[in-house]
Protein backbone atom coordinates (compact mmCIF):
# COMPACT_ATOMS: atom_id res chain seq x y z
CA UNK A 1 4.79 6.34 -0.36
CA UNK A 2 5.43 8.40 -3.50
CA UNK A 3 7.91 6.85 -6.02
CA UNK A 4 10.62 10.04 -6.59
CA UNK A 5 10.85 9.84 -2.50
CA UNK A 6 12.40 6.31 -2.98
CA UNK A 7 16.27 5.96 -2.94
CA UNK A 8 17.03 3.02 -5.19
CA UNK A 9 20.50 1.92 -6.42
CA UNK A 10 20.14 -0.05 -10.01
CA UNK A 11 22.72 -2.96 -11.01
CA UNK A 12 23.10 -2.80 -14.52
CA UNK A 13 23.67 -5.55 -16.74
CA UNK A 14 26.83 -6.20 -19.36
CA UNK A 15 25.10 -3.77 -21.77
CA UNK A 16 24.30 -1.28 -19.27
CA UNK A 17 20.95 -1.41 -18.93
CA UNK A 18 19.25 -1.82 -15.42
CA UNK A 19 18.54 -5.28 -14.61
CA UNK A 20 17.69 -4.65 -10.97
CA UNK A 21 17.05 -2.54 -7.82
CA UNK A 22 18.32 -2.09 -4.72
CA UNK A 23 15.91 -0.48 -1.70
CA UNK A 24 16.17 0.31 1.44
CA UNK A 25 14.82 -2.14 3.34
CA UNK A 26 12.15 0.32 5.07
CA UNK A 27 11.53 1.19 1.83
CA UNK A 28 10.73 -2.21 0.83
CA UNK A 29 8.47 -2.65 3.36
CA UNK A 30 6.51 0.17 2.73
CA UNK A 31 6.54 -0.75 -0.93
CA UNK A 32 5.15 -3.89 0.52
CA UNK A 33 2.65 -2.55 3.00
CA UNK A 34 1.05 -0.66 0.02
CA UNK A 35 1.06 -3.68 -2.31
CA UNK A 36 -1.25 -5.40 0.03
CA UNK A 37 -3.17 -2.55 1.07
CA UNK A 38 -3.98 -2.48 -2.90
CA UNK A 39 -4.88 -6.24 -3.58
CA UNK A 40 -7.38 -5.80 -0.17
CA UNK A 41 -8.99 -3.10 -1.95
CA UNK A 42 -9.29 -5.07 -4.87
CA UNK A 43 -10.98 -7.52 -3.53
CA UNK A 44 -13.56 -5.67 -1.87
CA UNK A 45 -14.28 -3.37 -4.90
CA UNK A 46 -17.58 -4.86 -5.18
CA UNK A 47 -18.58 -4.54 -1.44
CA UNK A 48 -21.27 -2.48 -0.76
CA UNK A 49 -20.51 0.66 1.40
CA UNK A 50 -21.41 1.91 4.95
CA UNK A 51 -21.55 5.59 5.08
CA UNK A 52 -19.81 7.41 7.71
CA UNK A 53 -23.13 8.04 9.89
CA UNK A 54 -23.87 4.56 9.79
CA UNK A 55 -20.33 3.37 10.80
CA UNK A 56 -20.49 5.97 13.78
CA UNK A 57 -23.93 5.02 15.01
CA UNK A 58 -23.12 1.44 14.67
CA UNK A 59 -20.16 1.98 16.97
CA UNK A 60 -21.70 4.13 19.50
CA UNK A 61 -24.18 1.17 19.45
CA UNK A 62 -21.74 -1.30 20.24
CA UNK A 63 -20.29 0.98 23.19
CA UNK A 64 -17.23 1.39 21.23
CA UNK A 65 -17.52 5.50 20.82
C-alpha cells in the first residue's frame, strides 16, 4: 500500500491541530497486513537464505512442483 493512495479524514483538536485519523476500514487492514508482514521480516533478518534453485529443487523433491 503506498501512503498518498490512502483516504484518511483527520479530527482536529481545540487548537486545530490533528489529533487523529480516520481510515477506511480496508484500508486499515491493509495498513495492518503490512505491519505484520514487517515485524515477520524483522525477525528473520538474521536467517540464513535459500536461493531460488535450492527452494525449487527442494520442492520438486518433495513432489510439490
Amino acid at each position: 500500500m503506498n501512503l498518498q493512495n490512502l483516504n484518511p479524514s483527520y479530527i482536529t483538536g481545540p487548537n486545530g491541530e490533528p489529533e487523529s485519523v480516520i481510515l477506511p476500514i480496508q484500508e486499515f487492514e491493509e495498513l495492518l497486513e503490512d505491519l505484520d508482514d514487517l515485524a515477520k521480516l524483522a525477525e528473520r533478518r538474521e536467517e540464513p537464505t535459500v536461493s531460488h534453485d535450492e527452494v525449487l529443487k527442494e520442492l520438486r523433491e518433495d513432489g510439490l512442483l
